[in-house]
N, C-alpha and C. Protein backbone atom coordinates (compact mmCIF):
# COMPACT_ATOMS: atom_id res chain seq x y z
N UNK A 1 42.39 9.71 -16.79
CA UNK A 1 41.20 9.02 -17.24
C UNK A 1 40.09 9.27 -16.23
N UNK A 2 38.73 9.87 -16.54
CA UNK A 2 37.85 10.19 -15.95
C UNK A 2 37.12 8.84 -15.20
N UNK A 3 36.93 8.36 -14.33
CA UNK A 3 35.65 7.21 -13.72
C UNK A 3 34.67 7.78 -12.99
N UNK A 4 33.41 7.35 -13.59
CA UNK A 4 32.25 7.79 -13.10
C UNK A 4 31.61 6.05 -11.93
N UNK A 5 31.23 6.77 -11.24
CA UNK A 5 30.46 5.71 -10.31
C UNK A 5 29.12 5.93 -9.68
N UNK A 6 28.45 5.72 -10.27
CA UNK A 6 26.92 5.87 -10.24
C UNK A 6 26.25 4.54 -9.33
N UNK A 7 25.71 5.04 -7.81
CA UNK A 7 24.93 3.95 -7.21
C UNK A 7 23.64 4.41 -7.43
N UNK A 8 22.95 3.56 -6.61
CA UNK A 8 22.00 4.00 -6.68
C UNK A 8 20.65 2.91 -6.75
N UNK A 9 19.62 3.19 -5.78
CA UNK A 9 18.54 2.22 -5.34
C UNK A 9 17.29 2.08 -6.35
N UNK A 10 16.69 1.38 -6.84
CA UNK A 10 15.16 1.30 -7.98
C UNK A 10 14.26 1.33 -6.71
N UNK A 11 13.37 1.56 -7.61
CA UNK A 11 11.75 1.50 -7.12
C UNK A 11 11.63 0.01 -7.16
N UNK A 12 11.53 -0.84 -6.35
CA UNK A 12 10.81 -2.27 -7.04
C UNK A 12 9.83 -2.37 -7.94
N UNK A 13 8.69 -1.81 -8.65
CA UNK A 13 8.01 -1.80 -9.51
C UNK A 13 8.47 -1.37 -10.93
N UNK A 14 9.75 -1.00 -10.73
CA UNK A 14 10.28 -0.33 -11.82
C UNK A 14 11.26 -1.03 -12.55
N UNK A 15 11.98 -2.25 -11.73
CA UNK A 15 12.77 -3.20 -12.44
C UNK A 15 13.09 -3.61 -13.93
N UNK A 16 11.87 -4.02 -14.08
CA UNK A 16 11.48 -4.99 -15.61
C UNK A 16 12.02 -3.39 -16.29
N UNK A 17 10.67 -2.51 -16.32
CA UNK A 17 11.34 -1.31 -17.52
C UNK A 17 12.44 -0.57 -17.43
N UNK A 18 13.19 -0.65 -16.21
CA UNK A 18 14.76 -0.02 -15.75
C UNK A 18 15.32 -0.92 -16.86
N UNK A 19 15.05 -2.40 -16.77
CA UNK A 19 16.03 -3.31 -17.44
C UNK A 19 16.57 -3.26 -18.51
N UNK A 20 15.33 -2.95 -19.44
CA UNK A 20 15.31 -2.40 -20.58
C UNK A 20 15.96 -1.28 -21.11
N UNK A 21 15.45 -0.17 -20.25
CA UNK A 21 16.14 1.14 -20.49
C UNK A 21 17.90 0.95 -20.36
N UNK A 22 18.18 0.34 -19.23
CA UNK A 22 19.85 0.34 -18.98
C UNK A 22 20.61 -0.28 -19.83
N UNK A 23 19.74 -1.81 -20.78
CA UNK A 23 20.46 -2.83 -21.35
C UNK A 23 20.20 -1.68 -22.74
N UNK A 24 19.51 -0.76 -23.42
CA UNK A 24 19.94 -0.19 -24.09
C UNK A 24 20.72 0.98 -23.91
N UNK A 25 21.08 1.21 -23.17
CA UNK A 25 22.31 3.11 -22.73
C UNK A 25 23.25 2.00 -22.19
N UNK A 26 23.59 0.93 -22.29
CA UNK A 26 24.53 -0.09 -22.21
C UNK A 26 25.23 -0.12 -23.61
N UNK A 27 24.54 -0.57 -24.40
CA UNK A 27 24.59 -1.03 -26.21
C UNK A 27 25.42 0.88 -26.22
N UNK A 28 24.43 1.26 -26.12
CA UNK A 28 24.66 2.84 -26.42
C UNK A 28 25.94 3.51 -26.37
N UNK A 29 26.34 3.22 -25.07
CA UNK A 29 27.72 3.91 -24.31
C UNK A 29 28.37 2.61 -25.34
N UNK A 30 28.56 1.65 -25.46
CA UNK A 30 30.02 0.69 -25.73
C UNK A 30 30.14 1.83 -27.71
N UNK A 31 29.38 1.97 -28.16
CA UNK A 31 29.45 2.96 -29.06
C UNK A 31 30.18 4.22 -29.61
N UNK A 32 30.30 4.66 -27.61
CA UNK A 32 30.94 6.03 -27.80
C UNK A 32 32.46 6.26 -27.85
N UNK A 33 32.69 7.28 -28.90
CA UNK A 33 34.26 7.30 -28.81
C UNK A 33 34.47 7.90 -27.26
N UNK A 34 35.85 6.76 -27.23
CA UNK A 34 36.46 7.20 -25.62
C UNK A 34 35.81 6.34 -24.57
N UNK A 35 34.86 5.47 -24.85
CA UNK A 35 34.48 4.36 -23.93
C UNK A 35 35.05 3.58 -23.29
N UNK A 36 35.74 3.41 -22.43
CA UNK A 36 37.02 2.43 -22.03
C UNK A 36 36.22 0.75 -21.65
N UNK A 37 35.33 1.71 -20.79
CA UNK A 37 34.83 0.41 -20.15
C UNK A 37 33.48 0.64 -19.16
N UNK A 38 32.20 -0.36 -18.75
CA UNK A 38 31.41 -0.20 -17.60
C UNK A 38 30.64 -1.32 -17.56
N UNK A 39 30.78 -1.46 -15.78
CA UNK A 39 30.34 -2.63 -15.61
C UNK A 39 29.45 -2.30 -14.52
N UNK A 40 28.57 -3.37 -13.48
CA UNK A 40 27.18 -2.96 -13.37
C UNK A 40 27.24 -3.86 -12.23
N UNK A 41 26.82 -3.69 -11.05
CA UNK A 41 27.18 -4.21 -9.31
C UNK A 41 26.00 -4.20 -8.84
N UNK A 42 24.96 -5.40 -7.87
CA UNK A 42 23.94 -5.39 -6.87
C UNK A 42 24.18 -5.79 -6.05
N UNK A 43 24.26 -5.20 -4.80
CA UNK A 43 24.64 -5.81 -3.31
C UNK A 43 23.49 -6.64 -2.88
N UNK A 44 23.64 -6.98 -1.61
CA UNK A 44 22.78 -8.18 -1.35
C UNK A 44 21.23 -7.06 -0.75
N UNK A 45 21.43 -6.06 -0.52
CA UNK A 45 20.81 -5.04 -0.13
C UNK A 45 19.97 -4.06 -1.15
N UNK A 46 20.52 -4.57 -2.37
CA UNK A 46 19.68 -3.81 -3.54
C UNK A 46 20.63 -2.70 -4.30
N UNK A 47 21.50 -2.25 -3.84
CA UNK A 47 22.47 -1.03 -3.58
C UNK A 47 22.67 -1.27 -5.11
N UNK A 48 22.97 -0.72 -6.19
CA UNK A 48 23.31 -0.68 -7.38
C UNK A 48 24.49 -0.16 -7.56
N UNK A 49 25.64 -0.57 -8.00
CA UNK A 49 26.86 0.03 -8.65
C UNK A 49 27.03 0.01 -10.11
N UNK A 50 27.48 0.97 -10.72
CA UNK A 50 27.53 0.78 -11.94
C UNK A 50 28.85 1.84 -12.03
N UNK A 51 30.35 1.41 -12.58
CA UNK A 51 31.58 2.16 -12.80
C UNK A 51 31.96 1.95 -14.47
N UNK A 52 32.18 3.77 -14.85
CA UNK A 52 32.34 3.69 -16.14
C UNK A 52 33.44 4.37 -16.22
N UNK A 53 34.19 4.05 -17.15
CA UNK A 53 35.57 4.64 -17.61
C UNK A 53 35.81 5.06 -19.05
N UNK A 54 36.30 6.48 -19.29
CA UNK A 54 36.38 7.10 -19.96
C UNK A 54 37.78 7.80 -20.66
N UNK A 55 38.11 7.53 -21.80
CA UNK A 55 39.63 7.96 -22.25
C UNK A 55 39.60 9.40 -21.56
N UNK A 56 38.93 9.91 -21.92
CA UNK A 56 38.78 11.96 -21.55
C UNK A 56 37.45 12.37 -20.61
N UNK A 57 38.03 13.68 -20.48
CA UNK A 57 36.72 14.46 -20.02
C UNK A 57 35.86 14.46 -20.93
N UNK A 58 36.27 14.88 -22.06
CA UNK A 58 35.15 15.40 -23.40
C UNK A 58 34.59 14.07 -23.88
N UNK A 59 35.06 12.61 -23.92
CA UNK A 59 34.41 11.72 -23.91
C UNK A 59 33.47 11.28 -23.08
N UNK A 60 33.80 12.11 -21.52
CA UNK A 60 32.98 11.37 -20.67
C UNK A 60 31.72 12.92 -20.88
N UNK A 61 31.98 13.94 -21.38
CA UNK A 61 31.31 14.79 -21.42
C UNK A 61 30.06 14.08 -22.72
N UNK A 62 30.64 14.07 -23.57
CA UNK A 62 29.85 13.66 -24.77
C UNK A 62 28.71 12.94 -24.63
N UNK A 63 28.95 11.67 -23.23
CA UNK A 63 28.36 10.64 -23.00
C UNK A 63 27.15 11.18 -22.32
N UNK A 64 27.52 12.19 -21.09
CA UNK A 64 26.31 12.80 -20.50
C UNK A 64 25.61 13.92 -20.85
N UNK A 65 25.85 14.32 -22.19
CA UNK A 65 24.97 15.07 -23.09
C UNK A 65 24.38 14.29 -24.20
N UNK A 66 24.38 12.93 -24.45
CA UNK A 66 24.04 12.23 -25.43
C UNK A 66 22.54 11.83 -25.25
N UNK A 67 21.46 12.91 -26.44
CA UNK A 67 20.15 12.70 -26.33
C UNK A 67 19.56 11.66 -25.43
N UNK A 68 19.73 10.70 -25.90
CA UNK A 68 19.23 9.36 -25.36
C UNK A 68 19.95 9.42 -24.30
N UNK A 69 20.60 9.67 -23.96
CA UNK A 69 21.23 9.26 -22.03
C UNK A 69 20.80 10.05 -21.57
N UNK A 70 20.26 11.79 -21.89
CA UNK A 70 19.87 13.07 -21.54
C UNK A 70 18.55 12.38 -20.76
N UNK A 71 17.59 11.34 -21.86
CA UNK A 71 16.40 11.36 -22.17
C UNK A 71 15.54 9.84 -20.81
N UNK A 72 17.02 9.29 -20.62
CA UNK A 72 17.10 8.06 -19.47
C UNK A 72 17.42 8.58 -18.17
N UNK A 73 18.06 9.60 -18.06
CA UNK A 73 18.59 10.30 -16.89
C UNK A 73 16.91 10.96 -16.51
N UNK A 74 16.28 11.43 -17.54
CA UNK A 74 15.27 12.04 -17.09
C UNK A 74 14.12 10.88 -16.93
N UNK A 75 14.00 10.09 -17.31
CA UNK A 75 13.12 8.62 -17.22
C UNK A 75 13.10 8.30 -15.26
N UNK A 76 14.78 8.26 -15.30
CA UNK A 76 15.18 7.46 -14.10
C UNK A 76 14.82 8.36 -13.16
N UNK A 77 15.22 9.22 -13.07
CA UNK A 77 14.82 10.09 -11.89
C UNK A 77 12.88 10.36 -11.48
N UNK A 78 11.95 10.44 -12.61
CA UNK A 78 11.16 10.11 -12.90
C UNK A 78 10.04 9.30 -12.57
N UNK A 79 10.93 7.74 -12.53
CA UNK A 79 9.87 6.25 -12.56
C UNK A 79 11.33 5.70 -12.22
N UNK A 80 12.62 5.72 -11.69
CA UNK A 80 12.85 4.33 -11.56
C UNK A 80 13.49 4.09 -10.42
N UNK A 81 14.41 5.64 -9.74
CA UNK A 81 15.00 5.64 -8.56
C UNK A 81 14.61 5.89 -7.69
N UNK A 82 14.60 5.21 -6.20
CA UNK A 82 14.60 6.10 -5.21
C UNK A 82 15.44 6.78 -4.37
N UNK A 83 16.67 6.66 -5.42
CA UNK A 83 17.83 7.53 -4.94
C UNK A 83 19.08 7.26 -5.75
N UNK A 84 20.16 8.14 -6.17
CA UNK A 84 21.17 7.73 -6.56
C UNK A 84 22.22 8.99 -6.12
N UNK A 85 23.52 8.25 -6.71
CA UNK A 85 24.63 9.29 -6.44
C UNK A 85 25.63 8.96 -7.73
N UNK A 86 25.96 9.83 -7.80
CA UNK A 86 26.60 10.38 -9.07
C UNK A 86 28.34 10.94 -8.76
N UNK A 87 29.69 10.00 -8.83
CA UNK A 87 30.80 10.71 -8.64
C UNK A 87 31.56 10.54 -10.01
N UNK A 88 32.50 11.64 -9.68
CA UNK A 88 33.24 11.13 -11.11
C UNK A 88 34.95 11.73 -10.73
N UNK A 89 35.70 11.13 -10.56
CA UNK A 89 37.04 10.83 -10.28
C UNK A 89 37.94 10.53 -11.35
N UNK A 90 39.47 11.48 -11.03
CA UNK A 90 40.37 11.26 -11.70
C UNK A 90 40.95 10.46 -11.34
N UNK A 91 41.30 9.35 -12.48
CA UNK A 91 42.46 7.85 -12.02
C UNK A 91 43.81 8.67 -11.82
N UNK A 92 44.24 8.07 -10.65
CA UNK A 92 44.93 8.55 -10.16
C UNK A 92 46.38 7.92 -10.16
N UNK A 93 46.37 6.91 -10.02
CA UNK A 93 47.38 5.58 -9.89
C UNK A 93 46.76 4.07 -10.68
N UNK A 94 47.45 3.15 -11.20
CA UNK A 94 46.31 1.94 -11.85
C UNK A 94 47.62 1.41 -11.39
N UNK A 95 47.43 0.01 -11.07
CA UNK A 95 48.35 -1.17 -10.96
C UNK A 95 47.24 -2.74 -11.47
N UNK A 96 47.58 -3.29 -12.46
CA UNK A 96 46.82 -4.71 -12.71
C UNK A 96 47.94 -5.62 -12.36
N UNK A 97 47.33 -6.86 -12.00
CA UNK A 97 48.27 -7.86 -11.65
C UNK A 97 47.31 -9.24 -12.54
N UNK A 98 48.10 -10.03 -13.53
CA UNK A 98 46.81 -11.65 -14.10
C UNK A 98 48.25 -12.45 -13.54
N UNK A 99 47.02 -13.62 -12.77
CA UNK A 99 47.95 -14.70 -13.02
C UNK A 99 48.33 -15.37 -14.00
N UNK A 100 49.55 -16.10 -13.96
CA UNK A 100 49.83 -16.99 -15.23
C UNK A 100 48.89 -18.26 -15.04
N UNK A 101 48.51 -18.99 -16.51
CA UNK A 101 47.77 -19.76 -16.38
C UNK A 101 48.45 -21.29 -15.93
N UNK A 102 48.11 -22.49 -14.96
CA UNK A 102 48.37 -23.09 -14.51
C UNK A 102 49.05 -23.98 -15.78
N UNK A 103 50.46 -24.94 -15.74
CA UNK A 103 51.29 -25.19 -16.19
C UNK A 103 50.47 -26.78 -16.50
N UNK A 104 50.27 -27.43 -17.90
CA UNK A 104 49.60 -28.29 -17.78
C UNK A 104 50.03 -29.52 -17.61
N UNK A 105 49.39 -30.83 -17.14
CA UNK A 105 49.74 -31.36 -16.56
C UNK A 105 50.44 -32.55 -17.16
N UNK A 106 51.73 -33.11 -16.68
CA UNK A 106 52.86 -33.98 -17.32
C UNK A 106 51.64 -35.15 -18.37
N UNK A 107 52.11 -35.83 -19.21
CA UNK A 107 51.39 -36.88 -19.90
C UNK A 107 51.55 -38.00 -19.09
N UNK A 108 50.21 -38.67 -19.29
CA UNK A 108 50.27 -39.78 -18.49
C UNK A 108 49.75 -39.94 -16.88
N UNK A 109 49.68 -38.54 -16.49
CA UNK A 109 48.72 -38.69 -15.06
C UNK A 109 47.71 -38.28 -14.96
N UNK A 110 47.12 -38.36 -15.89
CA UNK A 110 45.40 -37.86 -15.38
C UNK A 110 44.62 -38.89 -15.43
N UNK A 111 43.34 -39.03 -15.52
CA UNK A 111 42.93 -40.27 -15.19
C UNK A 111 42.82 -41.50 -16.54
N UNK A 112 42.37 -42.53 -16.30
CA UNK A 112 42.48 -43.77 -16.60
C UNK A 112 41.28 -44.17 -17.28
């Protein structure tokens, strides 16, 4: 499974219309076949993370030839970044761990 991890710093003047642009190539990507998943990170420093996951290459290919993402990639670089980085990594190993949900509580002791 392909993961892409895209950081990357805004212009401060560029916020409000970044917002826009991302909350739609957001809508956009959950669309595409092979979308697994992506979620979207600001450090206390401004630092932007954004990690996307992809069933395939050719899904994750599809995604970064898709007009409209072609057409935001060229926006961003443009008017909105003043820097980014671009990796994209094979999952290599996955381990999840959920806790079980807390056991509820006997009748009769909660409050009064």
């Amino acid at each position: 499974m392909p993961v892409v991890i895209f950081r990357n710093r805004l212009r401060p003047e560029s916020v409000d219309e970044y917002t826009a642009w991302a909350t739609r190539m957001s809508d956009l990507a959950r669309t595409m076949p092979g979308h697994v998943s992506h979620k979207g990170f600001t450090a206390a420093d401004g630092e932007r993370v954004t990690i996307v996951e992809f069933e395939t290459d050719a899904a994750m290919h599809a995604w970064a030839t898709h007009p409209e993402h072609v057409a935001a990639q060229g926006k961003g670089r443009a008017d909105f970044y003043l820097e980014y980085s671009l990796q994209v990594c094979d999952l290599r190993r996955e381990t999840r761990f959920t806790a079980a949900p807390p056991a509820p509580a006997p009748e009769g002791s909660g409050p009064t």
